[in-house]
PDB file of N, CA and C in Angstrom:
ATOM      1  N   UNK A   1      89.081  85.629  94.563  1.00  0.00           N
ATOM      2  CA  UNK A   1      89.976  86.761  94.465  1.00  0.00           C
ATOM      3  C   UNK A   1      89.189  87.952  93.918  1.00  0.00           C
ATOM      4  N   UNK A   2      89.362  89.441  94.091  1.00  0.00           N
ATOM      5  CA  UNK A   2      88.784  90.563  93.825  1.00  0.00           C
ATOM      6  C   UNK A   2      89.452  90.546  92.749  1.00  0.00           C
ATOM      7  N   UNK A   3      88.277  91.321  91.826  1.00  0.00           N
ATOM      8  CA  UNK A   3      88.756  91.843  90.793  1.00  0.00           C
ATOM      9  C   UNK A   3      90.080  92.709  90.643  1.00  0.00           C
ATOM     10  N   UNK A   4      90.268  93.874  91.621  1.00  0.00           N
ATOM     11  CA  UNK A   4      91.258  94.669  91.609  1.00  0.00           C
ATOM     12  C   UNK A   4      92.291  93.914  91.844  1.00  0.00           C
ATOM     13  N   UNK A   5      92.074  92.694  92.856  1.00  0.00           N
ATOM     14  CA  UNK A   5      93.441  91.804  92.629  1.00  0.00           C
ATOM     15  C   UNK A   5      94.195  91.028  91.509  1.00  0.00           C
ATOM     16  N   UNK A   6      92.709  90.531  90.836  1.00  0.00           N
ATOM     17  CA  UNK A   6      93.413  89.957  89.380  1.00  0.00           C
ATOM     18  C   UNK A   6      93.867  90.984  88.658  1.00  0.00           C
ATOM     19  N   UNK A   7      93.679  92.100  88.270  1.00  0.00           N
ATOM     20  CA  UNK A   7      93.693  93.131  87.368  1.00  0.00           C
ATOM     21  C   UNK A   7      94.900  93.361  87.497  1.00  0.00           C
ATOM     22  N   UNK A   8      95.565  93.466  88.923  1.00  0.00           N
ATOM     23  CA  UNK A   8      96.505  93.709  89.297  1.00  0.00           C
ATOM     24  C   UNK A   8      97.949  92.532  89.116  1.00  0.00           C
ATOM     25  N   UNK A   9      97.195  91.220  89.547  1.00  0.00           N
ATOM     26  CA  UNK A   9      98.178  90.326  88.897  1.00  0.00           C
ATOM     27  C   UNK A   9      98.348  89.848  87.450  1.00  0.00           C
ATOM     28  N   UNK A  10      97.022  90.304  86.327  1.00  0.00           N
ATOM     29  CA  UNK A  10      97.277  90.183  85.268  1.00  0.00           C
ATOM     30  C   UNK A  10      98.841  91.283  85.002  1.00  0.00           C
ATOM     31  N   UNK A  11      98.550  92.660  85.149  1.00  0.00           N
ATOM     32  CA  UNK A  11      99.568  93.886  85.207  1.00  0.00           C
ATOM     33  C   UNK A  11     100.835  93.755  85.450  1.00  0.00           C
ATOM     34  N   UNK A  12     100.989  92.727  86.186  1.00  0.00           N
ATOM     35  CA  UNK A  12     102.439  92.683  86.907  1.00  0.00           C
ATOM     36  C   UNK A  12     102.950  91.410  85.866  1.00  0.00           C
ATOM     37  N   UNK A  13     102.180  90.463  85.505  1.00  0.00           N
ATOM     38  CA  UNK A  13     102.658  89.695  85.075  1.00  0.00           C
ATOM     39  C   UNK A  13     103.235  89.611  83.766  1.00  0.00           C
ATOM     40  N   UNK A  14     101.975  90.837  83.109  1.00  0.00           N
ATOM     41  CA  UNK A  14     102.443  91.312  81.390  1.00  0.00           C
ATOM     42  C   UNK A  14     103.114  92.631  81.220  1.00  0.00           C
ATOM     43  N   UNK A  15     103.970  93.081  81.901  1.00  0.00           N
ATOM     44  CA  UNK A  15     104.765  94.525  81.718  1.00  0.00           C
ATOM     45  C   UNK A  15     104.616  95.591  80.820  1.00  0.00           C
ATOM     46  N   UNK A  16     104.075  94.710  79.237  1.00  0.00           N
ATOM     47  CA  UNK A  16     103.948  95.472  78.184  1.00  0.00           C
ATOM     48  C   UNK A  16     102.910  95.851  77.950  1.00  0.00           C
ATOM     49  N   UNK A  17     101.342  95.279  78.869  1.00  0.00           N
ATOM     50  CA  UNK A  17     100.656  95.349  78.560  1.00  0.00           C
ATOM     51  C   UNK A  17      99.655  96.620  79.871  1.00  0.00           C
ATOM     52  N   UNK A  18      99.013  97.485  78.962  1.00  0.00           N
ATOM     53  CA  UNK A  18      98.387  98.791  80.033  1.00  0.00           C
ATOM     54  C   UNK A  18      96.902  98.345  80.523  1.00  0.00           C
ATOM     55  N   UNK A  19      96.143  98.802  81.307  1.00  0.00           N
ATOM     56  CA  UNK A  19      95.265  98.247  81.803  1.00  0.00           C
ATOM     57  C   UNK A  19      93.826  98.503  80.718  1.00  0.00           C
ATOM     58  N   UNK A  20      94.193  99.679  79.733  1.00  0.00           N
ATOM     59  CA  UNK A  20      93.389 100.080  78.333  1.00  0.00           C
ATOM     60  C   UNK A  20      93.382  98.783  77.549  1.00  0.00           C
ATOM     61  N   UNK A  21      94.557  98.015  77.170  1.00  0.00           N
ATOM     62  CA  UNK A  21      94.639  96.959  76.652  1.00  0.00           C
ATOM     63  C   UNK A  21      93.911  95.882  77.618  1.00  0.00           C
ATOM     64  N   UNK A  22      94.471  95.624  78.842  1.00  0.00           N
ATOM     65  CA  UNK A  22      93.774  94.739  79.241  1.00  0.00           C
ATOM     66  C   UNK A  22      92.339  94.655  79.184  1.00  0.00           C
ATOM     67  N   UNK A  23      91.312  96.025  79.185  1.00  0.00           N
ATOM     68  CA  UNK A  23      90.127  95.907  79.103  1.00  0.00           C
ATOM     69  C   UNK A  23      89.391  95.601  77.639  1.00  0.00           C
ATOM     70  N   UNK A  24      90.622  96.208  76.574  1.00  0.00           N
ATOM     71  CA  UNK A  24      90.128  95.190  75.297  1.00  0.00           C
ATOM     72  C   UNK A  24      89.984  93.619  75.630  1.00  0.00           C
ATOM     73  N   UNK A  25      91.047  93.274  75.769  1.00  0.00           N
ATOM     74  CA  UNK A  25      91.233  91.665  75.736  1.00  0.00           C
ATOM     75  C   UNK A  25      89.969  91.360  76.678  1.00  0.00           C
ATOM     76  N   UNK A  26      89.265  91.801  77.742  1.00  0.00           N
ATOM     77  CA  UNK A  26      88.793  91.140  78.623  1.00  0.00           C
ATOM     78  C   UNK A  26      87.344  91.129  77.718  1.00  0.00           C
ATOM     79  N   UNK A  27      86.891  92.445  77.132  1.00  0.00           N
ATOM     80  CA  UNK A  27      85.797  92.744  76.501  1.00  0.00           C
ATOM     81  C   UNK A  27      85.359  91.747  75.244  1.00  0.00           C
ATOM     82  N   UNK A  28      86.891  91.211  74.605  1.00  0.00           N
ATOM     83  CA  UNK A  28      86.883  90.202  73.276  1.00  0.00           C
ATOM     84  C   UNK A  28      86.574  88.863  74.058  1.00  0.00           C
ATOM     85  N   UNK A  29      87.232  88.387  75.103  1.00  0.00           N
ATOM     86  CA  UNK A  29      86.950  86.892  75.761  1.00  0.00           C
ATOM     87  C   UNK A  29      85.159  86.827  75.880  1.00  0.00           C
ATOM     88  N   UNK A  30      85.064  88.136  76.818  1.00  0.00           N
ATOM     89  CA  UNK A  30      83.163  88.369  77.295  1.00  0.00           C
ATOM     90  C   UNK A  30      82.764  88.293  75.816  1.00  0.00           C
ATOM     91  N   UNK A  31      83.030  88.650  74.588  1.00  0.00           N
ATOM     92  CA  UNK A  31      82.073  88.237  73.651  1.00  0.00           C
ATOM     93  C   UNK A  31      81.965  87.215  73.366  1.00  0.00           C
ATOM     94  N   UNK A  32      83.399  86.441  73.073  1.00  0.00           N
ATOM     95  CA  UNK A  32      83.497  85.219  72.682  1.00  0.00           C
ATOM     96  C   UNK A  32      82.644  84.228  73.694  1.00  0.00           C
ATOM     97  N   UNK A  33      82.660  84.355  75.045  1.00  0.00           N
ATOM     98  CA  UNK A  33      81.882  83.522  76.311  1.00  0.00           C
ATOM     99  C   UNK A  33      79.931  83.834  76.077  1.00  0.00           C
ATOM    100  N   UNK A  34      80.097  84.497  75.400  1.00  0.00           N
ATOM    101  CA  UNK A  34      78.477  85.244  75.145  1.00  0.00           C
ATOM    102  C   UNK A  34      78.313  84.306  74.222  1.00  0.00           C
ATOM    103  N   UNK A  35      79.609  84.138  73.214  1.00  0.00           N
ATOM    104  CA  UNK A  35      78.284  83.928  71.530  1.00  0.00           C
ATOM    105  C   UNK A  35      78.321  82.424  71.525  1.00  0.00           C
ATOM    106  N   UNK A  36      79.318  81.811  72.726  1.00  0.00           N
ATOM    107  CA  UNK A  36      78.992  80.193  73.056  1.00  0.00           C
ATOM    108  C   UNK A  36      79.728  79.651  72.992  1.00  0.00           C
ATOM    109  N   UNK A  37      81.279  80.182  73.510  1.00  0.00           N
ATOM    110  CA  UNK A  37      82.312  79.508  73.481  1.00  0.00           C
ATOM    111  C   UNK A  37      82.423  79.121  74.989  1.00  0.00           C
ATOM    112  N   UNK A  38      83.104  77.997  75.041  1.00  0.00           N
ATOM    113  CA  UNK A  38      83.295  77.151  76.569  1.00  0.00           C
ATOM    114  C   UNK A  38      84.296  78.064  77.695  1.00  0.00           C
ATOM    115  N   UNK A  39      84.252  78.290  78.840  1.00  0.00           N
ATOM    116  CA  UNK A  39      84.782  78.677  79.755  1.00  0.00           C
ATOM    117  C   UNK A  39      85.861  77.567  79.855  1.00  0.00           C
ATOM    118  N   UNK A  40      87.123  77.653  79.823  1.00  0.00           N
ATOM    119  CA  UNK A  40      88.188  77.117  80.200  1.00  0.00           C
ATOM    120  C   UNK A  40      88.251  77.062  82.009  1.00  0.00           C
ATOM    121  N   UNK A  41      87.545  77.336  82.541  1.00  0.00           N
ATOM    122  CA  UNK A  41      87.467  77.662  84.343  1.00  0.00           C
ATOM    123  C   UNK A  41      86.134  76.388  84.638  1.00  0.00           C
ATOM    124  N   UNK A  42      86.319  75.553  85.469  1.00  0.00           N
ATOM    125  CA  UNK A  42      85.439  74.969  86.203  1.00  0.00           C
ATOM    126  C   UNK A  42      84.908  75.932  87.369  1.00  0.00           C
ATOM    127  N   UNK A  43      83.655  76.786  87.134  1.00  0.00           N
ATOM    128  CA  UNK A  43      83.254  77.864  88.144  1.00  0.00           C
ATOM    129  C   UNK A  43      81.813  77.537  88.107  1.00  0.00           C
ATOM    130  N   UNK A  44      81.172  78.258  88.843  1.00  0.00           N
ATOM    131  CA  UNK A  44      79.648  78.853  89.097  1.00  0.00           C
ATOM    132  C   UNK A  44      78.957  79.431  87.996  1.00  0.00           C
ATOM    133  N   UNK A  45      77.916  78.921  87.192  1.00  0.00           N
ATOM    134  CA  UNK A  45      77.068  79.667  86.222  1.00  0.00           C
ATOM    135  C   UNK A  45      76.755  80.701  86.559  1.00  0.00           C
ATOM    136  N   UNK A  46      77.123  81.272  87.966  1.00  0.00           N
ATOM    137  CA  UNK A  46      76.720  82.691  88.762  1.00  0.00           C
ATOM    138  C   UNK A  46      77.511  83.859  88.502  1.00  0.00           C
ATOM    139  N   UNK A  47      78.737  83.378  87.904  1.00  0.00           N
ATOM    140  CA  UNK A  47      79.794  84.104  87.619  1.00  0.00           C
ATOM    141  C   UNK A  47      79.400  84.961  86.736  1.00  0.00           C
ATOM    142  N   UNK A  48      79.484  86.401  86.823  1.00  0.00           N
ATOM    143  CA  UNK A  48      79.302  86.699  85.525  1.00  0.00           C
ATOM    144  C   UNK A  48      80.314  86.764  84.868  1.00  0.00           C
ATOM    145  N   UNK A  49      79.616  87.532  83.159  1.00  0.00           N
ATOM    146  CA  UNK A  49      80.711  86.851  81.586  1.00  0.00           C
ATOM    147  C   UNK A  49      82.368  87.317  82.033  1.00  0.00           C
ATOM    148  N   UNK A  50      81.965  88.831  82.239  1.00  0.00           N
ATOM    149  CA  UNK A  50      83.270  89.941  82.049  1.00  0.00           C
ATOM    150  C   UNK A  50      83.805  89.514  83.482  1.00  0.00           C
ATOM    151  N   UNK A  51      83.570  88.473  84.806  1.00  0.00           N
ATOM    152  CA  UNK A  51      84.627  88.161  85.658  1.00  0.00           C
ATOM    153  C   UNK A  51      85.239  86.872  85.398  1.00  0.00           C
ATOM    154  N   UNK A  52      84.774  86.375  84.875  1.00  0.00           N
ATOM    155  CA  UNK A  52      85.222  85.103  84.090  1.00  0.00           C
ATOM    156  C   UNK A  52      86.486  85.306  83.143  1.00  0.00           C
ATOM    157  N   UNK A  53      85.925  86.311  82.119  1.00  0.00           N
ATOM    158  CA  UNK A  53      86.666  86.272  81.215  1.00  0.00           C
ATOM    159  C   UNK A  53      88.237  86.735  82.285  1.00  0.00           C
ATOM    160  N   UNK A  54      87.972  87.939  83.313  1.00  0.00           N
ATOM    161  CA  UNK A  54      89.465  88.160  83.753  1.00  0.00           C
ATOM    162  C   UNK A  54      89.731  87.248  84.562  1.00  0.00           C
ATOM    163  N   UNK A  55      89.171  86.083  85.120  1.00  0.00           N
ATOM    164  CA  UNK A  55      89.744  84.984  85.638  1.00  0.00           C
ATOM    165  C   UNK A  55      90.459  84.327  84.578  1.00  0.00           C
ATOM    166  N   UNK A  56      90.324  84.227  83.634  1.00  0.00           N
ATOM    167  CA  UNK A  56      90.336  83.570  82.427  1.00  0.00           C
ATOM    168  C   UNK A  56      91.932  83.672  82.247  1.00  0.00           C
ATOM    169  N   UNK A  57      92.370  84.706  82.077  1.00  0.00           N
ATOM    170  CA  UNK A  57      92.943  85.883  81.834  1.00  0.00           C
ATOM    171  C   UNK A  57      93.916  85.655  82.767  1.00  0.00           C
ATOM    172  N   UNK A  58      93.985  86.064  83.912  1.00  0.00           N
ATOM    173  CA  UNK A  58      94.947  86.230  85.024  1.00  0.00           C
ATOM    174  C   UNK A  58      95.653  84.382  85.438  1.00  0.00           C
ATOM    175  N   UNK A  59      94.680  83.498  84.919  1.00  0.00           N
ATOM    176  CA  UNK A  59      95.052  82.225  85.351  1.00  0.00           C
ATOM    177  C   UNK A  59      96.207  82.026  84.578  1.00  0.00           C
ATOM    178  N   UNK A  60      95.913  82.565  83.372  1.00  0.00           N
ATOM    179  CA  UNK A  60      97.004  82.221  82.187  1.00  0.00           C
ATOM    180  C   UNK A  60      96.499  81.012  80.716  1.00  0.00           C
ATOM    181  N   UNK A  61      95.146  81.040  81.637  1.00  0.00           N
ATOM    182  CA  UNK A  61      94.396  80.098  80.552  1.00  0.00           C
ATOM    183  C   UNK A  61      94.192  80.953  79.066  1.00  0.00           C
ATOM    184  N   UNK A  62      93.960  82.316  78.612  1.00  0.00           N
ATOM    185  CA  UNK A  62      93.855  82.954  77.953  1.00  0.00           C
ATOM    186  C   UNK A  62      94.776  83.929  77.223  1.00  0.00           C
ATOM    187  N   UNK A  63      95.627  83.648  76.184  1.00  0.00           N
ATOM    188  CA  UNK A  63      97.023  83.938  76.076  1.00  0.00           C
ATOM    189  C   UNK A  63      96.330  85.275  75.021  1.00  0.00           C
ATOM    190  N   UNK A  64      96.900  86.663  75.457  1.00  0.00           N
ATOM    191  CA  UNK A  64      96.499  87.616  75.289  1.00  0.00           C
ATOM    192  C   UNK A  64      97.992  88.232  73.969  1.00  0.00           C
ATOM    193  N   UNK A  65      97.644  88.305  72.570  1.00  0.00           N
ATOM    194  CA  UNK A  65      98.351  88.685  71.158  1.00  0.00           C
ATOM    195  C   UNK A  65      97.607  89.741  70.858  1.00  0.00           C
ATOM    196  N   UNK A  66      98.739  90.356  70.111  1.00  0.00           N
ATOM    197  CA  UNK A  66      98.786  91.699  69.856  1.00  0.00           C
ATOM    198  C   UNK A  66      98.981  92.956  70.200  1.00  0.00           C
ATOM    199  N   UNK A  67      99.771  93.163  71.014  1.00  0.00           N
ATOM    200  CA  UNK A  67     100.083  93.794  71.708  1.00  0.00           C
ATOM    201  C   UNK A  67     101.640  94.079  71.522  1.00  0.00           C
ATOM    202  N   UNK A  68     101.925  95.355  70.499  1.00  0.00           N
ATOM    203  CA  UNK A  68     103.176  95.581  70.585  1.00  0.00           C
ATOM    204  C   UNK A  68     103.812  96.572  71.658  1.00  0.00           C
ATOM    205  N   UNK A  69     105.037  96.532  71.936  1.00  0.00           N
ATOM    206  CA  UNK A  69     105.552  97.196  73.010  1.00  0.00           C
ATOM    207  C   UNK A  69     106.234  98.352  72.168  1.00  0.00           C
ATOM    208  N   UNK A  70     105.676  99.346  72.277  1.00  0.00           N
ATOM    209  CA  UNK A  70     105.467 101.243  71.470  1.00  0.00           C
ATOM    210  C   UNK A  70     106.682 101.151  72.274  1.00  0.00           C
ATOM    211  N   UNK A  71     107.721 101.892  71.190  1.00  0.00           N
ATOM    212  CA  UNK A  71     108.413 102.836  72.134  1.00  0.00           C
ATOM    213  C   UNK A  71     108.967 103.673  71.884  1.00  0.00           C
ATOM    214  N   UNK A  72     108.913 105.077  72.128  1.00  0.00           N
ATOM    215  CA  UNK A  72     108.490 106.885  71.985  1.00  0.00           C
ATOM    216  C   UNK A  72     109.957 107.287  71.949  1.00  0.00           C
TER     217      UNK A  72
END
């Protein structure tokens, strides 16, 4: 799946959540996958960190907190 597609089904799936947020969360998983934490995804070592992490992410394997819903 393309990136713009997951990005897109992460979006739809979390209502509250903006795509600014989503690129935190994706940026915290890519560190955590860097400093030697296990990929929850049976994939390709080819993968890189930051598409992983939004596979990660969009599967639902990666439950994304903190995120309050502002409202103006």
């Amino acid at each position: 799946m393309k990136i713009e597609e997951l990005t897109a089904k992460i979006l739809d799936n979390n209502p509250n959540m903006d795509r600014y947020q989503l690129a935190i969360a994706v940026a915290k998983r890519t560190d955590e996958l860097l400093n030697g934490a296990n990929s929850k995804l049976n994939v390709s070592k080819k993968i890189k960190t930051a598409d992983l992490a939004l596979m990660e992410i969009a599967e639902g394997l990666i439950i994304i907190k903190g995120f309050a819903d502002i409202k103006k």
